[in-house]
PDB file of N, CA and C in Angstrom:
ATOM      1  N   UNK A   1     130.250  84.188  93.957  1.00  0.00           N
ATOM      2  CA  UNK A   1     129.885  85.230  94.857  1.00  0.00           C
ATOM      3  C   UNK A   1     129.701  84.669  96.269  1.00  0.00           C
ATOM      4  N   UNK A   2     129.150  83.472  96.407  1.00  0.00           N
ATOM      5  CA  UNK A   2     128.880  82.892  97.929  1.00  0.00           C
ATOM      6  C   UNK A   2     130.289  82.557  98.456  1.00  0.00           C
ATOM      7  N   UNK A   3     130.622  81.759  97.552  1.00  0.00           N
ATOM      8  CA  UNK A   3     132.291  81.810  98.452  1.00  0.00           C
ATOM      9  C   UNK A   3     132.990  83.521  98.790  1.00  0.00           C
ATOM     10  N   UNK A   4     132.983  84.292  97.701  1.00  0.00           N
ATOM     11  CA  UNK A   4     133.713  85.631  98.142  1.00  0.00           C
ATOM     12  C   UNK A   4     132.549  85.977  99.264  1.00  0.00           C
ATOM     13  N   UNK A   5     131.827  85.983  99.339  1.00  0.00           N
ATOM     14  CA  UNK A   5     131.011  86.523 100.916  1.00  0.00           C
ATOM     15  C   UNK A   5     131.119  85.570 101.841  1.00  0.00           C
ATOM     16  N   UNK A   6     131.569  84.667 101.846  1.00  0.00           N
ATOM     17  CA  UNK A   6     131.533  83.503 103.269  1.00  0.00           C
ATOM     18  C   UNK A   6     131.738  84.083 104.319  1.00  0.00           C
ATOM     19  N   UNK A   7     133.229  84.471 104.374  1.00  0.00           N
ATOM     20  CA  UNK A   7     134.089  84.906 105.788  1.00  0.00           C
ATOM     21  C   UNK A   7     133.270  86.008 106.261  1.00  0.00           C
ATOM     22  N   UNK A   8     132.795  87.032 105.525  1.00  0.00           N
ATOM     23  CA  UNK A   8     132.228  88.138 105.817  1.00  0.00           C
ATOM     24  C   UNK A   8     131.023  87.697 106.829  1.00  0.00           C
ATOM     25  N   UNK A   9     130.065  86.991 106.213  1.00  0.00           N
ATOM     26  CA  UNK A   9     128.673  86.816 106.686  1.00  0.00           C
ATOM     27  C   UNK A   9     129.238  86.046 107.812  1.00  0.00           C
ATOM     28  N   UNK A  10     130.431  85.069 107.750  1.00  0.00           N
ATOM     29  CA  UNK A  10     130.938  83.827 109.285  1.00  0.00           C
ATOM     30  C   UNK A  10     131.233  85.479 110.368  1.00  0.00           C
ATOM     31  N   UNK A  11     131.704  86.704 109.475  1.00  0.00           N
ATOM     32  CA  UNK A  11     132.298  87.650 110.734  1.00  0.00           C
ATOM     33  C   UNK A  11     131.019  88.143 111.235  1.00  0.00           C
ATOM     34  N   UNK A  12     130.033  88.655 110.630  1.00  0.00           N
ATOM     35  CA  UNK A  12     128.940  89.468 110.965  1.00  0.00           C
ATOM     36  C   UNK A  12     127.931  88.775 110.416  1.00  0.00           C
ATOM     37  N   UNK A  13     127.419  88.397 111.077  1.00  0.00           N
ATOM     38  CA  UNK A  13     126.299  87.167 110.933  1.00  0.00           C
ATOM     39  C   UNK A  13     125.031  87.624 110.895  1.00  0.00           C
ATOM     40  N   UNK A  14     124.658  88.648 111.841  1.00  0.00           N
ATOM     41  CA  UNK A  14     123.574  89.608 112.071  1.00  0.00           C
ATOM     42  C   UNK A  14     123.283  90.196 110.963  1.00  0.00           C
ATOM     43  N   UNK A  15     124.136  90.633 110.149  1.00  0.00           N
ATOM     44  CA  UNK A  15     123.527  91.531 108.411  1.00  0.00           C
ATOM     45  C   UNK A  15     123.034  90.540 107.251  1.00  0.00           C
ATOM     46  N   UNK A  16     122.149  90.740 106.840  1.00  0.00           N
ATOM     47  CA  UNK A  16     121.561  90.275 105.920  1.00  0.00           C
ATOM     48  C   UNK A  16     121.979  90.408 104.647  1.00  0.00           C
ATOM     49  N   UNK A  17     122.539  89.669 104.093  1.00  0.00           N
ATOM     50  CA  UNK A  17     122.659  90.031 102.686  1.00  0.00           C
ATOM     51  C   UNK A  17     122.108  88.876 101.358  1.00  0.00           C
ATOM     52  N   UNK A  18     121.977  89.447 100.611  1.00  0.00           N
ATOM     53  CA  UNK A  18     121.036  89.369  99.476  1.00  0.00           C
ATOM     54  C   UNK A  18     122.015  89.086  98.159  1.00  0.00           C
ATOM     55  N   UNK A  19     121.899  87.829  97.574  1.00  0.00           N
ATOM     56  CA  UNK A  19     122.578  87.701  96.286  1.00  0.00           C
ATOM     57  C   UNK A  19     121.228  87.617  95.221  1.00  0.00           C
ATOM     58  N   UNK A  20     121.974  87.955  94.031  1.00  0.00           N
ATOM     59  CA  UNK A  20     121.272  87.717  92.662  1.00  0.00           C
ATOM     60  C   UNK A  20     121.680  87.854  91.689  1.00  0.00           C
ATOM     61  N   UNK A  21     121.307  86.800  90.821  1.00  0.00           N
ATOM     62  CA  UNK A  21     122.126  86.922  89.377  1.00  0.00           C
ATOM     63  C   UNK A  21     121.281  88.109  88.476  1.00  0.00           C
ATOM     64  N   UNK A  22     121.495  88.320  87.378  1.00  0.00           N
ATOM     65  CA  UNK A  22     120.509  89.398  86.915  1.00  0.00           C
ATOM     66  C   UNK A  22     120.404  89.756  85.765  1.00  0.00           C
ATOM     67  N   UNK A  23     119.962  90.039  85.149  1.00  0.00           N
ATOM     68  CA  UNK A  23     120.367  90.663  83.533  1.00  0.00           C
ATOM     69  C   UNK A  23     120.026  91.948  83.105  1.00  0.00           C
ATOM     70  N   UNK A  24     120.629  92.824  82.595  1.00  0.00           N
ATOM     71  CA  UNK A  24     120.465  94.063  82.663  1.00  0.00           C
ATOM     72  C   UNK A  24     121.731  94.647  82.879  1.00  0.00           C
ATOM     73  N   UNK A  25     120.928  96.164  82.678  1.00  0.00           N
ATOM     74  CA  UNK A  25     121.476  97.452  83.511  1.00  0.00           C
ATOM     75  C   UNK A  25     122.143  97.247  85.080  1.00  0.00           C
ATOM     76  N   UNK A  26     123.368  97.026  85.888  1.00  0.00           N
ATOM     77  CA  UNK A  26     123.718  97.022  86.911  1.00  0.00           C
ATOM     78  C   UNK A  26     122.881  98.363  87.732  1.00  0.00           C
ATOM     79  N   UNK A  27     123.246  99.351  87.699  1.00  0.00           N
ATOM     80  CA  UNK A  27     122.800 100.592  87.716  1.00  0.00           C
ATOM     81  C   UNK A  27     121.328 100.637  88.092  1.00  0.00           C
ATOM     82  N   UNK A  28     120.501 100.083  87.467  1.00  0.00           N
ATOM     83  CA  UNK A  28     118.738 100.174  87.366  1.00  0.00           C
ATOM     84  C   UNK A  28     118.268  99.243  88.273  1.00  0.00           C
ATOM     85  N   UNK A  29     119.780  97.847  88.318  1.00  0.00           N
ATOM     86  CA  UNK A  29     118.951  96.610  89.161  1.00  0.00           C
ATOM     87  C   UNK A  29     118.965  97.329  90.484  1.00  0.00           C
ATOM     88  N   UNK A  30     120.351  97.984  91.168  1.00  0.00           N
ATOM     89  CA  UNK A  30     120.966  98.583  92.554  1.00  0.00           C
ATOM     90  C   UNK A  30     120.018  99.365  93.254  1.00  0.00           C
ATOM     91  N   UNK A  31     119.628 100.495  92.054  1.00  0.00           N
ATOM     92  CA  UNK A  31     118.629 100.766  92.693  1.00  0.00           C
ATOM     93  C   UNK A  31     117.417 100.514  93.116  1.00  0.00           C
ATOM     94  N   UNK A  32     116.840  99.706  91.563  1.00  0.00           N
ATOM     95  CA  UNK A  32     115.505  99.352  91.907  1.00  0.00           C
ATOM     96  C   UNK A  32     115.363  98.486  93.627  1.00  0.00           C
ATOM     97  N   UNK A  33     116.716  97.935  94.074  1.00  0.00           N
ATOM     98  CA  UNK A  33     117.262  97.352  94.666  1.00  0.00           C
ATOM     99  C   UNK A  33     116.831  97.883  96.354  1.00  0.00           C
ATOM    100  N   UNK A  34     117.432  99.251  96.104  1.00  0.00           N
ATOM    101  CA  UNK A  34     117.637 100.123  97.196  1.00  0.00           C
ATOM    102  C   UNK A  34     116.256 100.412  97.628  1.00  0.00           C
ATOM    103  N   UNK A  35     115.304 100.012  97.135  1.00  0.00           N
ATOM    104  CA  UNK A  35     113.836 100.520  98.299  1.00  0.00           C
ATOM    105  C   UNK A  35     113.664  99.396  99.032  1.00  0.00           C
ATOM    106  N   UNK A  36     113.992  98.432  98.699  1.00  0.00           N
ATOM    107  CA  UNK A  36     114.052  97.386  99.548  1.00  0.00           C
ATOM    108  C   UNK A  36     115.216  96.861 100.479  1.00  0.00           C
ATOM    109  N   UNK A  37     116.370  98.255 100.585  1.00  0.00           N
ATOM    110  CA  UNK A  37     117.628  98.119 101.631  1.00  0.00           C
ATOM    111  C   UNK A  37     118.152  98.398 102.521  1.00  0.00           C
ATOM    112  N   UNK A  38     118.754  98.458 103.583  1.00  0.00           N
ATOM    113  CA  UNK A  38     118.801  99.635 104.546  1.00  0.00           C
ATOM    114  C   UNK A  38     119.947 100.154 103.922  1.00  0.00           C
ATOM    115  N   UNK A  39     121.069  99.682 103.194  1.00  0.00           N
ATOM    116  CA  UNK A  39     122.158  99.644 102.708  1.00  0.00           C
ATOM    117  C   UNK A  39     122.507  99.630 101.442  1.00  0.00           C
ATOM    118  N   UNK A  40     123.365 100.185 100.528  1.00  0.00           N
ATOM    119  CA  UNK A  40     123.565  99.187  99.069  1.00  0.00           C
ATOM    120  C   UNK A  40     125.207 100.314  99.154  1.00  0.00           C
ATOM    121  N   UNK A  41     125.800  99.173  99.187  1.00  0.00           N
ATOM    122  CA  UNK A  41     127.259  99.231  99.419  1.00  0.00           C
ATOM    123  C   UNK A  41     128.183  99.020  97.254  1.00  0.00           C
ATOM    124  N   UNK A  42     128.617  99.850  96.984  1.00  0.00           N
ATOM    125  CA  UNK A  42     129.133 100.067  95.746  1.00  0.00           C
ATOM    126  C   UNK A  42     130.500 100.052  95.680  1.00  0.00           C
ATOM    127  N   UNK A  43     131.491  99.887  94.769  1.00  0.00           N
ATOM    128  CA  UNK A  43     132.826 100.191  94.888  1.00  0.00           C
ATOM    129  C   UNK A  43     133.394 101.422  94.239  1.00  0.00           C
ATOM    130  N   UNK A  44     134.174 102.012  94.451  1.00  0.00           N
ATOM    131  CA  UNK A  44     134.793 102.929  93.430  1.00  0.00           C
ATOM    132  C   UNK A  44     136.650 102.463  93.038  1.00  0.00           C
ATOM    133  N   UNK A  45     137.286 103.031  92.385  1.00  0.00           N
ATOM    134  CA  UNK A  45     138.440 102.353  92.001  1.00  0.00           C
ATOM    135  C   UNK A  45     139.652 103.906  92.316  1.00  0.00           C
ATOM    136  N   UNK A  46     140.353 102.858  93.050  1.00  0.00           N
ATOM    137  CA  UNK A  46     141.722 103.746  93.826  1.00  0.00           C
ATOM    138  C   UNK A  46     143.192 103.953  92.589  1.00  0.00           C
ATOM    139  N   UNK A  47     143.111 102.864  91.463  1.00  0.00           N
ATOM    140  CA  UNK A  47     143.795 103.205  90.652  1.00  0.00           C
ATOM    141  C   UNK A  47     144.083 103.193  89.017  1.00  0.00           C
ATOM    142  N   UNK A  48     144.638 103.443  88.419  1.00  0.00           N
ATOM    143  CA  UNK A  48     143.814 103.653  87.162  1.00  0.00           C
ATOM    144  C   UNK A  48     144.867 104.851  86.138  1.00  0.00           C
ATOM    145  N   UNK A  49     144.705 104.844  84.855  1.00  0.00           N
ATOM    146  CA  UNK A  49     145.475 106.023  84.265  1.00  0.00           C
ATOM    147  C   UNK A  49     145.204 107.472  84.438  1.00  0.00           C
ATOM    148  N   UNK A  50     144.263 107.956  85.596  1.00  0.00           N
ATOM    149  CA  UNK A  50     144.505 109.371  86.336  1.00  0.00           C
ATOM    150  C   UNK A  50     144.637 108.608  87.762  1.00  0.00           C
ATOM    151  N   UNK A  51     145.417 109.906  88.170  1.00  0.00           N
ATOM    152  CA  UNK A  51     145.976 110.239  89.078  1.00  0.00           C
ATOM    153  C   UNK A  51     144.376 110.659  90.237  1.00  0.00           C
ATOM    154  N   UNK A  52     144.375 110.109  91.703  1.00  0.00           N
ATOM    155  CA  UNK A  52     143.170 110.493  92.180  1.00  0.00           C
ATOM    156  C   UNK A  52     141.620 109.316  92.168  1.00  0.00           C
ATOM    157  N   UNK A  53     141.377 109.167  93.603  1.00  0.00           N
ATOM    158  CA  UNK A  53     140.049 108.652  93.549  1.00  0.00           C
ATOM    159  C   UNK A  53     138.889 108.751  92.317  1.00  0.00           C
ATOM    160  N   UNK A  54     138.037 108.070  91.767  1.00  0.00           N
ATOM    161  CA  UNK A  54     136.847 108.302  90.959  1.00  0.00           C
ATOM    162  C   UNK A  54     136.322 106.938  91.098  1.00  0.00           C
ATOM    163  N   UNK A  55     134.851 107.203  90.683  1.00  0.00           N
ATOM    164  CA  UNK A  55     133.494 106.744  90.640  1.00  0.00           C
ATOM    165  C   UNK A  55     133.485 106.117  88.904  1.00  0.00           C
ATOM    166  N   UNK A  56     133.120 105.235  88.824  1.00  0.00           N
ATOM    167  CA  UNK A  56     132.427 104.429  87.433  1.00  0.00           C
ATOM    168  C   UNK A  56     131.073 105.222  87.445  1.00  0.00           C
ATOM    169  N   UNK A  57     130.384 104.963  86.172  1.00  0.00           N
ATOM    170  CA  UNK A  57     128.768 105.074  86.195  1.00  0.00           C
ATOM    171  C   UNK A  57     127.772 104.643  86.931  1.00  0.00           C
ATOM    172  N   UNK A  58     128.161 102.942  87.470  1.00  0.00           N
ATOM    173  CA  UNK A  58     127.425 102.419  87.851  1.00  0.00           C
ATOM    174  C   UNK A  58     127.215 103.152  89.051  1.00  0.00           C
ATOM    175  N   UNK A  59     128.140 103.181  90.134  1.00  0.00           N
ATOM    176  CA  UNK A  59     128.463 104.033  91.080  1.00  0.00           C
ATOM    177  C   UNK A  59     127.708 105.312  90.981  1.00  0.00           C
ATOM    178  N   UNK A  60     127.872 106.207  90.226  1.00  0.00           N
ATOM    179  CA  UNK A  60     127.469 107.690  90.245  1.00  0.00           C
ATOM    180  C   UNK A  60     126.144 107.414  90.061  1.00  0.00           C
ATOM    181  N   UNK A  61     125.805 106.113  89.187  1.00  0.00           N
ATOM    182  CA  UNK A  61     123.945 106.788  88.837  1.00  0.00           C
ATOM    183  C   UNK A  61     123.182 106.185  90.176  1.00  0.00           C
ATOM    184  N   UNK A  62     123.595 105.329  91.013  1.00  0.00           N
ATOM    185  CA  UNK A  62     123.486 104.842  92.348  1.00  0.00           C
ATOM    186  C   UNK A  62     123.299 105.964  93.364  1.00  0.00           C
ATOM    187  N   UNK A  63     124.464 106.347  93.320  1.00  0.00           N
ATOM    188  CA  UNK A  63     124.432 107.647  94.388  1.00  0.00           C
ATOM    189  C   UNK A  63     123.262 108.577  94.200  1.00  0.00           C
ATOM    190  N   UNK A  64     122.953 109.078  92.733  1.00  0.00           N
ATOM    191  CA  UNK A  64     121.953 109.927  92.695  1.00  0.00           C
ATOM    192  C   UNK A  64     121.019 109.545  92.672  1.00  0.00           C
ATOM    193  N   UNK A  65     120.547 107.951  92.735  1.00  0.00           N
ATOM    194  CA  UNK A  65     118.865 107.466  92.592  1.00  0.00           C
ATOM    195  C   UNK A  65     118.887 106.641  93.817  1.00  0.00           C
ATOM    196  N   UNK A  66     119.427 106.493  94.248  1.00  0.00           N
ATOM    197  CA  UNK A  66     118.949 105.524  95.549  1.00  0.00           C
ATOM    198  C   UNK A  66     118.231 105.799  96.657  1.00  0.00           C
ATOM    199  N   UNK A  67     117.216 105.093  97.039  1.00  0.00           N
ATOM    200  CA  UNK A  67     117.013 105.534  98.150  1.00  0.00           C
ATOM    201  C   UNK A  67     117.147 105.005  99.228  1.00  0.00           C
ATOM    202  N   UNK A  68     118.183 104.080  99.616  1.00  0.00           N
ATOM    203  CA  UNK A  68     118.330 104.033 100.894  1.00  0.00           C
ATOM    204  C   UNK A  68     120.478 104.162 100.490  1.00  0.00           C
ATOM    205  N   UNK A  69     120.584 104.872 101.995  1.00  0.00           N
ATOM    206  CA  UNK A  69     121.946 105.434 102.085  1.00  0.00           C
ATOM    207  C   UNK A  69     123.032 104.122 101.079  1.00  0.00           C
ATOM    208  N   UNK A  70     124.092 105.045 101.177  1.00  0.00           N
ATOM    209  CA  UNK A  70     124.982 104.385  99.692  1.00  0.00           C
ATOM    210  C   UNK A  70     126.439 104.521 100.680  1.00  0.00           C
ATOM    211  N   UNK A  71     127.230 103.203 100.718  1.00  0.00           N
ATOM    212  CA  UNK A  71     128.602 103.464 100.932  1.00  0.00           C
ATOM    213  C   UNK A  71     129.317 102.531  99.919  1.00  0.00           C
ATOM    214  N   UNK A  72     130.304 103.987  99.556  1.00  0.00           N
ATOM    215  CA  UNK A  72     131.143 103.498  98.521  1.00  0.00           C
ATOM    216  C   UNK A  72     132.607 103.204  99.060  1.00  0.00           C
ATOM    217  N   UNK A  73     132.723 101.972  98.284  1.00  0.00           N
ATOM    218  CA  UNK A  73     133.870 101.181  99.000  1.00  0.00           C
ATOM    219  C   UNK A  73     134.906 101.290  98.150  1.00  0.00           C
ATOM    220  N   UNK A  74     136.276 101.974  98.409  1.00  0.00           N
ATOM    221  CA  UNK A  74     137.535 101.682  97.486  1.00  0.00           C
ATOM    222  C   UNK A  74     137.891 100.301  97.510  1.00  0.00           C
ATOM    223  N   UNK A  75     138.363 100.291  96.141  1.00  0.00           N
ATOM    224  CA  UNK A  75     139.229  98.574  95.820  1.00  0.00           C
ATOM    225  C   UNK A  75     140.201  98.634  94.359  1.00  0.00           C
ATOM    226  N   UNK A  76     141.060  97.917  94.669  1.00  0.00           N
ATOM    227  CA  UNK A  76     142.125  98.431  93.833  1.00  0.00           C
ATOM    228  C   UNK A  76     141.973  97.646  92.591  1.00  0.00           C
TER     229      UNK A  76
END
């Protein structure tokens, strides 16, 4: 994970970001996550056997419990 975030944090240095390993529920950690975020950035998936954007679980139960704002990021 530190190497896939390098370049990012070398581009925008000013944002804070937060790693952790974890065990569990993804879903329960994100949010429990989100009172302590200004941010919590999620992915959704652009392709797949339907046709059309969609959301995983992890994603959807995020969106509806979080409390600090949610951007969901396409990735293929």
């Amino acid at each position: 994970m530190t190497d896939v975030l390098r370049p990012w944090r070398a581009k925008f240095p000013g944002v804070e970001v937060s790693e952790q390993a974890v065990i569990g529920s993804p879903a329960e950690h994100l949010v429990d996550a989100s009172a302590h975020a200004a941010l919590v950035v999620v992915g959704r998936f652009t392709h797949g056997p339907r046709p059309g954007p969609r959301v995983g679980l992890v994603t959807l139960k995020v969106l509806h419990h979080s409390t600090a704002p949610v951007a969901v990021i396409a990735h293929g």
